[in-house]
Structure formats: C-alpha cells, structure tokens
C-alpha atoms as a PDB file:
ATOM      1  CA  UNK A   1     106.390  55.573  36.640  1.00  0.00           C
ATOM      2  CA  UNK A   2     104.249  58.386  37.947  1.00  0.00           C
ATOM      3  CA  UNK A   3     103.894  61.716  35.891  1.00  0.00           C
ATOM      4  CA  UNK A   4     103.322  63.811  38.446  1.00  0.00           C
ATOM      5  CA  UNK A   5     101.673  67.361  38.092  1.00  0.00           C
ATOM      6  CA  UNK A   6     103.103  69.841  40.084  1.00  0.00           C
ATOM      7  CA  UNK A   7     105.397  72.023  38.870  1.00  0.00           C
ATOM      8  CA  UNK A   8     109.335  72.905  39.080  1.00  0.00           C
ATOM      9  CA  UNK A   9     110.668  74.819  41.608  1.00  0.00           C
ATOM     10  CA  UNK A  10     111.918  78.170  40.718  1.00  0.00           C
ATOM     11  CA  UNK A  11     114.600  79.901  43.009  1.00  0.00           C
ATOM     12  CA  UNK A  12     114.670  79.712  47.002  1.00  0.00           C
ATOM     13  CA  UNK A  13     111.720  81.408  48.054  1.00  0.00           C
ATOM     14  CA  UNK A  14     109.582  78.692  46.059  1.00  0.00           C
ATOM     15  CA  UNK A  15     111.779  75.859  47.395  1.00  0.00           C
ATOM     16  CA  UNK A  16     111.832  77.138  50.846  1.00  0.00           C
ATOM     17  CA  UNK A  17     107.375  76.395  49.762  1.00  0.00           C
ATOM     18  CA  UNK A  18     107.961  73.039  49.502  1.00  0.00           C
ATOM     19  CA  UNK A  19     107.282  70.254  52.525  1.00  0.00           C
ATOM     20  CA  UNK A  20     107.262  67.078  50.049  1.00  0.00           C
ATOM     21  CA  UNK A  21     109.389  65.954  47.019  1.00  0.00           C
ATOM     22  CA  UNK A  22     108.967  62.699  44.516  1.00  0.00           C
ATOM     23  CA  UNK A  23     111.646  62.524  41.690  1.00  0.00           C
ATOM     24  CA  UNK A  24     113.115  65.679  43.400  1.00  0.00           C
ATOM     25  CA  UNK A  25     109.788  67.637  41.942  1.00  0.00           C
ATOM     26  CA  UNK A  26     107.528  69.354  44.208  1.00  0.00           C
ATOM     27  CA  UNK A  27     104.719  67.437  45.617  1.00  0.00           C
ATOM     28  CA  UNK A  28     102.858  68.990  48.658  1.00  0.00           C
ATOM     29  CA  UNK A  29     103.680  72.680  49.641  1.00  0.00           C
ATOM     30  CA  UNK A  30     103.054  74.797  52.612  1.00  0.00           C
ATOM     31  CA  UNK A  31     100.280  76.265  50.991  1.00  0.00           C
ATOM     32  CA  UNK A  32      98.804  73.276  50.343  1.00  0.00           C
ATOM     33  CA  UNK A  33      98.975  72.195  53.784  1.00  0.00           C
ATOM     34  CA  UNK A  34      98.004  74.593  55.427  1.00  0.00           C
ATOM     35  CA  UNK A  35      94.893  74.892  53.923  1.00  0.00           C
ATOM     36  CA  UNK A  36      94.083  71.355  54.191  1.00  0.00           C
ATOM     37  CA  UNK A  37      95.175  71.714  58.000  1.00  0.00           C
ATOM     38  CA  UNK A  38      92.598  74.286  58.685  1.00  0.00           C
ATOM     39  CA  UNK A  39      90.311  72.031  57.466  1.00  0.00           C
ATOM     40  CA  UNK A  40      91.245  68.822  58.944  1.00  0.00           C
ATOM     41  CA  UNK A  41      92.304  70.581  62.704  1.00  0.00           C
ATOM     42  CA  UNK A  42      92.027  73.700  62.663  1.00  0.00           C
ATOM     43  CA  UNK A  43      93.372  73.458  66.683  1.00  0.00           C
ATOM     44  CA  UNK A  44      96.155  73.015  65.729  1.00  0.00           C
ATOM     45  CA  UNK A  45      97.434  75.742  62.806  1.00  0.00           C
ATOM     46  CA  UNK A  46      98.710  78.124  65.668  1.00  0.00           C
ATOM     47  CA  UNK A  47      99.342  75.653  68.390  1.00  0.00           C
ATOM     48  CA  UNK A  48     102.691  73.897  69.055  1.00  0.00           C
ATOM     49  CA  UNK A  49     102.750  70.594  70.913  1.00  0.00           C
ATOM     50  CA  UNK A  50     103.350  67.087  71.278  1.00  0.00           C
ATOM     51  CA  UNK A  51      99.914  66.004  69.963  1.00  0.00           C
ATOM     52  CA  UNK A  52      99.611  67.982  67.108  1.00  0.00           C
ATOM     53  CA  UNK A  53     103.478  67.534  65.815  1.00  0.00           C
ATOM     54  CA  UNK A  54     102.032  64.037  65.945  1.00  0.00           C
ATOM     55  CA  UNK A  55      99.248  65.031  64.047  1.00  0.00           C
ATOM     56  CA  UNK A  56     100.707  67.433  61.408  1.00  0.00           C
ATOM     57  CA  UNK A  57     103.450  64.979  60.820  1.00  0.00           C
ATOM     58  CA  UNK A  58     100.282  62.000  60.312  1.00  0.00           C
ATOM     59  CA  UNK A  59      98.425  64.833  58.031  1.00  0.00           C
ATOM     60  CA  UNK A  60     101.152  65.049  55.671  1.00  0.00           C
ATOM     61  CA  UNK A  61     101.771  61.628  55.281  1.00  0.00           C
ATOM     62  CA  UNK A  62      98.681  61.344  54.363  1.00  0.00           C
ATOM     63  CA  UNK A  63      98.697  63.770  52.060  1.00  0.00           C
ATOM     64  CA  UNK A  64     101.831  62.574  50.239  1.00  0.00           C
ATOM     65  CA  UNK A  65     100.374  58.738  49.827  1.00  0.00           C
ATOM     66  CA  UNK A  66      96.966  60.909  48.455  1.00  0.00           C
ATOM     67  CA  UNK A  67      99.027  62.696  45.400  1.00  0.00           C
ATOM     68  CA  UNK A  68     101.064  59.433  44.822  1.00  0.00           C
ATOM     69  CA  UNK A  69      98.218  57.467  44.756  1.00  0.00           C
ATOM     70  CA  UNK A  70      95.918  60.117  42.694  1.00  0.00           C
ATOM     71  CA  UNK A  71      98.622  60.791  40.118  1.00  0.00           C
ATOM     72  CA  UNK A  72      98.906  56.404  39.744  1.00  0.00           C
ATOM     73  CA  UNK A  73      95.300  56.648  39.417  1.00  0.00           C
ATOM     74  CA  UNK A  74      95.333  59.444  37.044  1.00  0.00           C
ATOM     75  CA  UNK A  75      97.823  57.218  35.045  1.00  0.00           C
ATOM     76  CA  UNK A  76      96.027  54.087  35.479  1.00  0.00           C
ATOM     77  CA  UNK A  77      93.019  55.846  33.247  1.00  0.00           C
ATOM     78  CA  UNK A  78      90.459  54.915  36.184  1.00  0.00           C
ATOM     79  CA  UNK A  79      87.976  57.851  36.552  1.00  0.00           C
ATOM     80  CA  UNK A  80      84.940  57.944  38.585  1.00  0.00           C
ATOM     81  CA  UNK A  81      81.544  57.062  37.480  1.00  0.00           C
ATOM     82  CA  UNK A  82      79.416  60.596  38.208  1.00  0.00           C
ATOM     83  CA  UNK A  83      76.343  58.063  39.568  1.00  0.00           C
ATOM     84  CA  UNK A  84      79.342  56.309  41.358  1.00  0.00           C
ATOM     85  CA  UNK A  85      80.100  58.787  43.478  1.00  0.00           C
ATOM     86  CA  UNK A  86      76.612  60.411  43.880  1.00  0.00           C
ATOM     87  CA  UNK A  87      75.205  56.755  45.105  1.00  0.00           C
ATOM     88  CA  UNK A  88      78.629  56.415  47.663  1.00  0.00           C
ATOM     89  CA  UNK A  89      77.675  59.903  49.043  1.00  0.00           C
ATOM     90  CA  UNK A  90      73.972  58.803  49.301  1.00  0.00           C
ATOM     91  CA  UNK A  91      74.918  55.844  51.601  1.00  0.00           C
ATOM     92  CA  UNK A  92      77.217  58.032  53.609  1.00  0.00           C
ATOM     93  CA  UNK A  93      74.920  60.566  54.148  1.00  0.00           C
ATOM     94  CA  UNK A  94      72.235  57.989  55.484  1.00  0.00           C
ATOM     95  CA  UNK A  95      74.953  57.213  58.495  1.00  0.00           C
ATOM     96  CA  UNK A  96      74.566  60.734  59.298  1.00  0.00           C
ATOM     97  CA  UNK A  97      71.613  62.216  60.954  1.00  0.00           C
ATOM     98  CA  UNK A  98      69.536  65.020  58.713  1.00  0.00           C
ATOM     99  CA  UNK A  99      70.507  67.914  60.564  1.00  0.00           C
ATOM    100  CA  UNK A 100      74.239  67.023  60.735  1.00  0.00           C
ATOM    101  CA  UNK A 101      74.578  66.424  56.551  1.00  0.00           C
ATOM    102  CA  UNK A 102      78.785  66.725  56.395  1.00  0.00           C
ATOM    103  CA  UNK A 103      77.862  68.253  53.029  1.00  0.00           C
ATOM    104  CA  UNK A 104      76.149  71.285  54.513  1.00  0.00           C
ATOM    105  CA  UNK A 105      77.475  72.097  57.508  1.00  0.00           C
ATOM    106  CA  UNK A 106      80.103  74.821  56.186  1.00  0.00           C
ATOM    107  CA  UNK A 107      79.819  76.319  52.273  1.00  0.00           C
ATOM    108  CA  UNK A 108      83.536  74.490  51.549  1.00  0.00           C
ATOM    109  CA  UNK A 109      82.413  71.137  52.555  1.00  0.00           C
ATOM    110  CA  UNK A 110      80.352  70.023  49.958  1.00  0.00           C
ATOM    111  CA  UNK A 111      83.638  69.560  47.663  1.00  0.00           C
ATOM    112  CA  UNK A 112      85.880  69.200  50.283  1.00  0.00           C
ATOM    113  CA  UNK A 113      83.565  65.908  51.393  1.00  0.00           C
ATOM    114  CA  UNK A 114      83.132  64.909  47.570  1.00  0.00           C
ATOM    115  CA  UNK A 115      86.575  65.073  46.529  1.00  0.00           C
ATOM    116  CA  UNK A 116      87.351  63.025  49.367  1.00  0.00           C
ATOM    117  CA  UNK A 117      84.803  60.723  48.659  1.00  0.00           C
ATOM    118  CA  UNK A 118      86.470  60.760  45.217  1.00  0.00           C
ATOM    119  CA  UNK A 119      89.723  59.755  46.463  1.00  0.00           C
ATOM    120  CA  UNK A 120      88.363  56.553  48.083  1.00  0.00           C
ATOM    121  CA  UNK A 121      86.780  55.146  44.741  1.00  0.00           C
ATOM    122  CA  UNK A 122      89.741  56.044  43.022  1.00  0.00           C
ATOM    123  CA  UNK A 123      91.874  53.908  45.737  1.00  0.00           C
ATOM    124  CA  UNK A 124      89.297  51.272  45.706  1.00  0.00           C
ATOM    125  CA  UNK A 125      89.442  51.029  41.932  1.00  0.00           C
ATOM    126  CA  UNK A 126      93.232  51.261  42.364  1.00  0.00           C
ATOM    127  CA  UNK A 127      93.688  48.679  44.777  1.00  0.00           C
ATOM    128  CA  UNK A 128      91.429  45.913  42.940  1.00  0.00           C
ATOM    129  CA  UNK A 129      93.433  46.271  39.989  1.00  0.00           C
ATOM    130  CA  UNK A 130      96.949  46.654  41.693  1.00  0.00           C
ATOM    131  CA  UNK A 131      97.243  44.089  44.814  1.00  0.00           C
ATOM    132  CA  UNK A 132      96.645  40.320  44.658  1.00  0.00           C
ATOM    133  CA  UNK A 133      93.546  38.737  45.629  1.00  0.00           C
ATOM    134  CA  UNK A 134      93.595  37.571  49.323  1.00  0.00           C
ATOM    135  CA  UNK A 135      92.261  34.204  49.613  1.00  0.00           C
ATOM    136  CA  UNK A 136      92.245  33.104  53.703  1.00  0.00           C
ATOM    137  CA  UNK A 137      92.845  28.693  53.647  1.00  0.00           C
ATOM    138  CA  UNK A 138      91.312  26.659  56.226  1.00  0.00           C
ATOM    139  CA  UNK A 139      94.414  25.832  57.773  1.00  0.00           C
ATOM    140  CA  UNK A 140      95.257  29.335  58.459  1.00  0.00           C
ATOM    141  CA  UNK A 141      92.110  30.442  60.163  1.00  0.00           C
ATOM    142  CA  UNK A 142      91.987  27.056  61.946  1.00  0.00           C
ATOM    143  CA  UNK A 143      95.506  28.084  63.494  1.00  0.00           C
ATOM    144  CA  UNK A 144      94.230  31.344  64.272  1.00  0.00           C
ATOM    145  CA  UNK A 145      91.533  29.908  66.639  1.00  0.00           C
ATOM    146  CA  UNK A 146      94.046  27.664  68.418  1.00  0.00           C
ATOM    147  CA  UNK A 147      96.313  30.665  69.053  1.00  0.00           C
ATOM    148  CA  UNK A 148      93.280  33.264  70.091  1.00  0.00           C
ATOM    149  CA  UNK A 149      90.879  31.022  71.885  1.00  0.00           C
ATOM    150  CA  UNK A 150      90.841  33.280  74.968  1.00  0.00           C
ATOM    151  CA  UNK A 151      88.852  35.972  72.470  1.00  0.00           C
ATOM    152  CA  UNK A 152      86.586  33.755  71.824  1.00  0.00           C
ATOM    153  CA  UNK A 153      85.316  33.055  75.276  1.00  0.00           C
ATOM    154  CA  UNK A 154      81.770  34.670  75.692  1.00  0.00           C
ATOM    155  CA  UNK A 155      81.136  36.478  78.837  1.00  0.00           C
ATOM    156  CA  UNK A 156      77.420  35.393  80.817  1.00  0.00           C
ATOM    157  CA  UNK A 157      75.055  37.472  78.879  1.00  0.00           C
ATOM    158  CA  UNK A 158      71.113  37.981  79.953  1.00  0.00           C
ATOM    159  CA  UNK A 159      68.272  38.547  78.403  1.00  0.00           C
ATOM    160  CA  UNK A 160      66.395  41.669  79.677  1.00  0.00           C
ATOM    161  CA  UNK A 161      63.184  43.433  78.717  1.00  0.00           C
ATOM    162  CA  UNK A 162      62.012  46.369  79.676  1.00  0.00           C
ATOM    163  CA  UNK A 163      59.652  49.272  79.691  1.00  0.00           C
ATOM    164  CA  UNK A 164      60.258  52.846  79.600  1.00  0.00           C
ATOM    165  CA  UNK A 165      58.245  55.906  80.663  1.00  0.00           C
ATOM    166  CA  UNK A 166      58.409  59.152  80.546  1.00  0.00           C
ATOM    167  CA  UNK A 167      57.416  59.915  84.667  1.00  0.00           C
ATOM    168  CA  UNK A 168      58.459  57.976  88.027  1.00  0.00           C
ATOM    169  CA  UNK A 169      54.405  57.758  88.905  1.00  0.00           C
ATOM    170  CA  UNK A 170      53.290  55.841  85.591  1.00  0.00           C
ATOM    171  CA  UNK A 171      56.766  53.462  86.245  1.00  0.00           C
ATOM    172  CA  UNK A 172      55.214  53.339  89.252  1.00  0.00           C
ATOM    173  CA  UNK A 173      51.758  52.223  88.192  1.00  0.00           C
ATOM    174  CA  UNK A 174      53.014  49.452  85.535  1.00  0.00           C
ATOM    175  CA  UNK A 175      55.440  47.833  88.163  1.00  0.00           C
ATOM    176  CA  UNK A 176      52.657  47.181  90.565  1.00  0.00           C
ATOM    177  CA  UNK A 177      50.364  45.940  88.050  1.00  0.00           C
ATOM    178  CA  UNK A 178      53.531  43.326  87.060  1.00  0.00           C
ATOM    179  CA  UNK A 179      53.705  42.431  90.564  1.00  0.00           C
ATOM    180  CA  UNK A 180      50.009  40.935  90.538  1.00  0.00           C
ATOM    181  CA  UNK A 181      51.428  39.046  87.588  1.00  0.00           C
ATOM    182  CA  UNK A 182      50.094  41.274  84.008  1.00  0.00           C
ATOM    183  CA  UNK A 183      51.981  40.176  81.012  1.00  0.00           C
ATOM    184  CA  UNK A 184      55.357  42.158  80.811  1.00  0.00           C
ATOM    185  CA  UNK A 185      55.229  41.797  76.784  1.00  0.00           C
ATOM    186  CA  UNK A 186      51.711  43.277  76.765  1.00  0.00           C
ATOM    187  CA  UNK A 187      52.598  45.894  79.147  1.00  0.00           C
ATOM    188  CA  UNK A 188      55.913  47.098  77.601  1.00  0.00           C
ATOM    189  CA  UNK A 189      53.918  47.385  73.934  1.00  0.00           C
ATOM    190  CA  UNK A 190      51.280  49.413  75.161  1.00  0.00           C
ATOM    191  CA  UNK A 191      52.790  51.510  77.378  1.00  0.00           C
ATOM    192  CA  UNK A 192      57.155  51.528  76.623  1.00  0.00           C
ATOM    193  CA  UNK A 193      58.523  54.529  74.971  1.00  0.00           C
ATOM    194  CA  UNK A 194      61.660  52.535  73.623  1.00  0.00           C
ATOM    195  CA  UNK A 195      62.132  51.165  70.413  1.00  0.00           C
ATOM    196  CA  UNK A 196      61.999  47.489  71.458  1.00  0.00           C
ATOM    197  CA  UNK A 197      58.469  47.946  73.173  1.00  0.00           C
ATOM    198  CA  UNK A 198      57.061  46.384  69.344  1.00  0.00           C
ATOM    199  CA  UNK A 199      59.047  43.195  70.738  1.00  0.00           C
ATOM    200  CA  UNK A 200      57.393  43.444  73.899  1.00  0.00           C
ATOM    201  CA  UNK A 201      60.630  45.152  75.303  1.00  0.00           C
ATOM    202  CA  UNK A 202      62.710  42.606  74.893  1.00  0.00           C
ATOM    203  CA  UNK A 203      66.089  43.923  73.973  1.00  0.00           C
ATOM    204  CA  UNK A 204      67.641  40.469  73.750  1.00  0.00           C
ATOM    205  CA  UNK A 205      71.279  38.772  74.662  1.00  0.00           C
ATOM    206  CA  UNK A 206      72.907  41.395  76.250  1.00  0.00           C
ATOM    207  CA  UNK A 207      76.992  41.379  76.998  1.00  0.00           C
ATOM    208  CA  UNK A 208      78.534  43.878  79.677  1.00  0.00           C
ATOM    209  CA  UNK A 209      79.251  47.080  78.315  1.00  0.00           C
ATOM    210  CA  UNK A 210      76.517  47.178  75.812  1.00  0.00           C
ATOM    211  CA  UNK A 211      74.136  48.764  78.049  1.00  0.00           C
ATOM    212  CA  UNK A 212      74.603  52.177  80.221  1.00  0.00           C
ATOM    213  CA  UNK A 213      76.081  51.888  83.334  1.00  0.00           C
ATOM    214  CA  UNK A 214      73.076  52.476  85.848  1.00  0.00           C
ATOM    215  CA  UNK A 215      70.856  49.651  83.413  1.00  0.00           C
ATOM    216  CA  UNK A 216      73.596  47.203  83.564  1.00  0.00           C
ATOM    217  CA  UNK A 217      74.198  46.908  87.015  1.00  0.00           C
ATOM    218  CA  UNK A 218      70.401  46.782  87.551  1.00  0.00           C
ATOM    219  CA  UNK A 219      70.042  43.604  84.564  1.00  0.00           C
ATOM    220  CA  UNK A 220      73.277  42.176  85.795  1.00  0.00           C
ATOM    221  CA  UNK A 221      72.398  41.486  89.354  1.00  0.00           C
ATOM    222  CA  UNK A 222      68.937  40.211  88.520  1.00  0.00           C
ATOM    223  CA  UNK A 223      67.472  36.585  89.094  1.00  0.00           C
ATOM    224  CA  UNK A 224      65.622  35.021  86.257  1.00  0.00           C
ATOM    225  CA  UNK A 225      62.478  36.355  86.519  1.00  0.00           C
ATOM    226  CA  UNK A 226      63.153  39.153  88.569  1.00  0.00           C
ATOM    227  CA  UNK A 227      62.125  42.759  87.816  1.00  0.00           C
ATOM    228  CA  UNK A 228      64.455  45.367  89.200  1.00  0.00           C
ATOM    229  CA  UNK A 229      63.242  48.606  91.211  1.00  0.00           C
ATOM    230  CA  UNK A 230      62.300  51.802  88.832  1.00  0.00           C
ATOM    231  CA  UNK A 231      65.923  52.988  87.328  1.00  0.00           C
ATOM    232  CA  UNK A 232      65.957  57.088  86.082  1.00  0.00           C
ATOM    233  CA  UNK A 233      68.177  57.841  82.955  1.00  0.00           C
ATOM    234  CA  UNK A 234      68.315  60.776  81.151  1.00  0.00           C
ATOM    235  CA  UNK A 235      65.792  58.411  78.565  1.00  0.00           C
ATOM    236  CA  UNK A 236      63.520  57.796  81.149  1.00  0.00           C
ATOM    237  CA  UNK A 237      62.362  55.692  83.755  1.00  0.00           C
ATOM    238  CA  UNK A 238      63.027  52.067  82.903  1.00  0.00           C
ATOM    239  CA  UNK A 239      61.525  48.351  84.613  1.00  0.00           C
ATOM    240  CA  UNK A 240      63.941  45.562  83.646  1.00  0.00           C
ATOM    241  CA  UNK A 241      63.196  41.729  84.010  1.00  0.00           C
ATOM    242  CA  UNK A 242      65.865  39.073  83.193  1.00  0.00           C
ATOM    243  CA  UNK A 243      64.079  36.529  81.280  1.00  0.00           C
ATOM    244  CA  UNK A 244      67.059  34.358  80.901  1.00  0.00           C
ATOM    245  CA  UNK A 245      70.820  33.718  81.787  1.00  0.00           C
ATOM    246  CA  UNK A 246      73.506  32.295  79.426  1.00  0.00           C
ATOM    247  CA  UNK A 247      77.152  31.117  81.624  1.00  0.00           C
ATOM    248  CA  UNK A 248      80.337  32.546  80.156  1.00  0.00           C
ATOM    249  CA  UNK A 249      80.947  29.757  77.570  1.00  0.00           C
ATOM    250  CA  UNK A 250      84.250  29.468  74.211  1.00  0.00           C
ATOM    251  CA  UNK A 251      82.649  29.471  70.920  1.00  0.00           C
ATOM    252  CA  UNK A 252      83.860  26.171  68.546  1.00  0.00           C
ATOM    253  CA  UNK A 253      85.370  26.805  65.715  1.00  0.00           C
ATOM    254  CA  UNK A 254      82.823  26.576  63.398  1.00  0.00           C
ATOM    255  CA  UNK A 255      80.514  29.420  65.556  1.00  0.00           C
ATOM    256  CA  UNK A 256      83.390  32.009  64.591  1.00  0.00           C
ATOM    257  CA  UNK A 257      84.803  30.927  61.403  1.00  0.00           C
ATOM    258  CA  UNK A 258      83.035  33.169  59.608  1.00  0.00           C
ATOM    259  CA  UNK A 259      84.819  36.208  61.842  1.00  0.00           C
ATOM    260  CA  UNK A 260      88.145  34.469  61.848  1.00  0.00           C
ATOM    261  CA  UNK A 261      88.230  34.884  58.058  1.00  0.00           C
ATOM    262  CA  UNK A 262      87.480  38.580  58.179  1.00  0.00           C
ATOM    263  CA  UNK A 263      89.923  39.147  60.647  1.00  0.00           C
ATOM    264  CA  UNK A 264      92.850  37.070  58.656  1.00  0.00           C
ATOM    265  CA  UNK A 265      91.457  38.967  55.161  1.00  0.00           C
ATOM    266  CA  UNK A 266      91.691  42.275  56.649  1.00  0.00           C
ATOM    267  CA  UNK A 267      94.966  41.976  58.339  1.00  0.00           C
ATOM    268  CA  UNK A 268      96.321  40.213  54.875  1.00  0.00           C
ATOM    269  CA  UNK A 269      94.780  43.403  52.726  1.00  0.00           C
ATOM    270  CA  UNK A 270      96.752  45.734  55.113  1.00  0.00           C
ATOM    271  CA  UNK A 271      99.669  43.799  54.616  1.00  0.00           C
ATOM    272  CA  UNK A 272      99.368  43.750  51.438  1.00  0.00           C
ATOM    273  CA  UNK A 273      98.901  47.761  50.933  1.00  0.00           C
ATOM    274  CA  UNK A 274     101.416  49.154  53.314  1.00  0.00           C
ATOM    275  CA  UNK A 275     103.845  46.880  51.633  1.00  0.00           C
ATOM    276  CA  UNK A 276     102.677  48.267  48.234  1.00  0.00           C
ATOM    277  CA  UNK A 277     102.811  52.024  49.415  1.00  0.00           C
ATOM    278  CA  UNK A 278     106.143  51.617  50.595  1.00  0.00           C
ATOM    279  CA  UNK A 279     107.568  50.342  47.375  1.00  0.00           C
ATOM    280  CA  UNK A 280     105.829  53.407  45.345  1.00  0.00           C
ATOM    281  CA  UNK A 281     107.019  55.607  47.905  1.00  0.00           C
ATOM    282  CA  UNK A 282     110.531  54.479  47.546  1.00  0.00           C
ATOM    283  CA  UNK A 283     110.152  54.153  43.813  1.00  0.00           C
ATOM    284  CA  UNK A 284     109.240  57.885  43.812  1.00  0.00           C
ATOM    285  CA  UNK A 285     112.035  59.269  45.921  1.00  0.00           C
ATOM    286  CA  UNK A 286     109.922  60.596  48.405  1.00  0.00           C
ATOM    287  CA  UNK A 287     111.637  63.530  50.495  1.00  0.00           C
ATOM    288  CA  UNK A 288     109.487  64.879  53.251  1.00  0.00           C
ATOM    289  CA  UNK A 289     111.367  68.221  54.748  1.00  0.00           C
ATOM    290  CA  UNK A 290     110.977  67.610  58.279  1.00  0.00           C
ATOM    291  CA  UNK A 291     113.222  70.743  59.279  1.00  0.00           C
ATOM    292  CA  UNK A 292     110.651  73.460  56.997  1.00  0.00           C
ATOM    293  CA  UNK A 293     107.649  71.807  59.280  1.00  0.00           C
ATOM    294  CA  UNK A 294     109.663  73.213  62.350  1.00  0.00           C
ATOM    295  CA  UNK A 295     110.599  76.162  60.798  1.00  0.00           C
ATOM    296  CA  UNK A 296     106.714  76.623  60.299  1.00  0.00           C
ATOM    297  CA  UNK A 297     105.627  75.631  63.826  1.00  0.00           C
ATOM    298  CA  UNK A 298     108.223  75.637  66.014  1.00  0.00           C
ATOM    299  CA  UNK A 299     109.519  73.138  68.071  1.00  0.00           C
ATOM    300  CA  UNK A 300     110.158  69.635  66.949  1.00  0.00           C
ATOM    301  CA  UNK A 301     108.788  67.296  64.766  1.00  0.00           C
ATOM    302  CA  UNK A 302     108.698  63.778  66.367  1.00  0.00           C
END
C-alpha cells in the first residue's frame, strides 16, 4: 500500500546500515539514527545501559511509525498548509517563555522543531481521515462513574488569600495592621507582590498539592478566619488567611460528566490508533534488527 522512498540495499556493508525494514526495503538506517539520537539524547550515543537500551529501542520505534506514517501521508496527497504550520508554531511558541524559543536555542532546531511540527499536522490530517469517529453514549460514561467513584471524591479544599512582600519587616508591618482588623483585600492590593493581589489575594479553592510545601501546611492547619505567622519562600514573605473550608465531598454524576467523556474519548482514540498502527505495521512487514542495535552499543537490547 505504501510506496516507500528509501532505496535498495546494495551489498553487505549497506545492509549491515540498516536497523529497520518494510516490504524487505530499507526504512531507518544507522545513519539516520544516530543523528536523530544526538538530537533527541544526546546522553546516551556513547553510553550503554538499562535506561537508554530502553530509550534507543522507544526512539526507533518511533521513528519507524514516523516514515510509515509520513510515506501514508505522502500517499494520501495531504500536505501542509504553509500558514498551517506557521500559526501551530505560533501557539507553541507562546507555551514557551521568550528567552527559551525551542526554535532558537541551537542553529539545527529551527527545522528540526518545524519538521516535527510538520509531522503532527500530517498525523492529525491522517488520523481524521483514517480512524472512525469516536462518539462516547451515556450509558458508557454513566458506567464509568459507577466503577471510578473513589476518583471522584474531592479532598477538603480552603480558600486562602494572601499577601506577599519582598522583606520580613514590611510582612511585619501589614500583619499587625490586620490584627487591629484593616481589610485583608485592601491590604493585599496595595501592598502584595503576587499576581492575585488584583483579587485582593485571594487565590481561591485550593486542593493539597497545589501549593508549595511550607504554604500548604501553613493554609492547611488554619481556622476560618485565621491568618498564619509570616512564612519565607524563595518568592517572598507571604500572610495567609483561610476565608473558607469545603469537607472532602464525591462529585454526582452530572458535576463530572463533562470529564468522564474526555477520559472515555481519549482512551477510545488510543484504542483506536494503536490498533490501526499495528495493522500498517504488519501490513508493511516491519523488521526491526534488534541484534545491529547491539552490535552498535553493546550490551543488550531489552
């Protein structure tokens, strides 16, 4: 079904190049994966253990499922749209901050990041056009809450304000003045150096774990109403008050629907793919040479 484009073999030194076959043709060879190695973990290109055999073995996978999939793409007719891809590495490149840009931090990754980036449309494009659409019924995500209430048991969460300064004496100063009862909200937005402080410092419903460590023992073992003593962070020096308590509580159904059916759609697209990917795979005669992998690093492949 797949034409791929890699050429024939020629003689035992080029064969003895190859690390993945599909209809007995070459399809990823040590060349190719080394170089992609050095880019992906470097570590481990000289280093022989258990983790990276893992990892090696994992990379080319990968990279066999990538030239499958690319030369079904390239078959398929489904090329990507130039302000496509340019928009897709806009929004990725908001999630990074400016001085970390992945397409600037070495000369080689600006196409190493785009054709990556080109990869995943293709796929995308691939995958809407190839596998089923995944519809989730009532029944099924109904069933799923009767079999996984326990995750759906909230923990008691609080809700804390607080203010943060940048020196132990001016903590000092705003905790005595909320001790002779100033506003906490007024205090926090004229004096807090945390984002919240436009809120009045209120930093909402807060679960355990989503705070650090020194904070949430502080918020956790307040009463309502209570500010805590002055807590240093590497942020700052913080004042907490727990405005209010909620007990642990389970969530009905119809308070978690919504994530039930993302859960059941995801699982069902993964389904879906692996199941697809192993049928191309087999359709392709896939032979991954396990032995030249050892003969390259040493050791044994897991």
């Amino acid at each position: 079904m797949l034409l791929l484009l890699v050429g024939c073999s020629n003689g035992g030194d080029a064969e003895r190049e190859v690390l993945a076959k599909a209809w007995g043709k070459p399809l990823i060879t040590k060349t190719n994966f080394l170089e992609r190695l050095e880019e992906e973990a470097p570590q481990c290109v000289g280093r022989n253990s258990p983790s990276c055999d893992i990892l090696r073995r994992n990379l080319l996978d990968l990279m066999v499922d990538e030239a499958l999939l690319g030369a079904l793409a390239k078959e398929s007719g489904i090329q990507v749209d130039p302000a496509t891809l340019k928009e897709e590495e806009e929004q990725i490149r908001a999630d990074y901050p400016a001085d970390e840009d992945p397409w600037k931090r070495l000369p080689s990754d600006a196409e190493r990041w785009s054709q990556a980036n080109r990869r995943r449309l293709q796929l995308r494009a691939l995958l809407s056009r190839t596998l089923p659409d995944v519809e989730i019924s009532e029944e099924e995500a109904r069933a799923y809450y009767e079999d996984h209430r326990e995750l759906f048991i909230r923990p008691r969460t609080v809700r804390i304000r607080q203010i943060v300064v940048a020196d132990r004496d001016t903590a000092q100063q705003i905790r005595k003045r909320l001790k002779k009862g100033e506003d906490f909200a007024s205090l926090a937005s004229q004096y807090s150096l945390s984002p919240e402080s436009v809120r009045g410092g209120d930093l909402g419903y807060l679960e355990p774990g989503q705070m650090p460590p020194e904070l949430e023992e502080a918020a956790f073992s307040l009463e309502k109403g209570q500010l805590s003593e002055i807590i240093s962070t590497p942020y700052g020096y913080h004042i907490l008050r727990l405005d209010e308590v909620r007990p642990p509580r389970e969530e009905v159904y119809e308070e978690v629907r919504e994530e039930i059916l993302e859960i059941l759609l995801q699982e069902r697209i993964r389904h879906d793919y692996r199941a697809w990917l192993k049928a191309i795979r087999k359709e392709a005669q896939v032979e991954v040479m396990t032995d030249r992998m050892e003969e390259i690093f040493g050791g044994r492949e897991p």
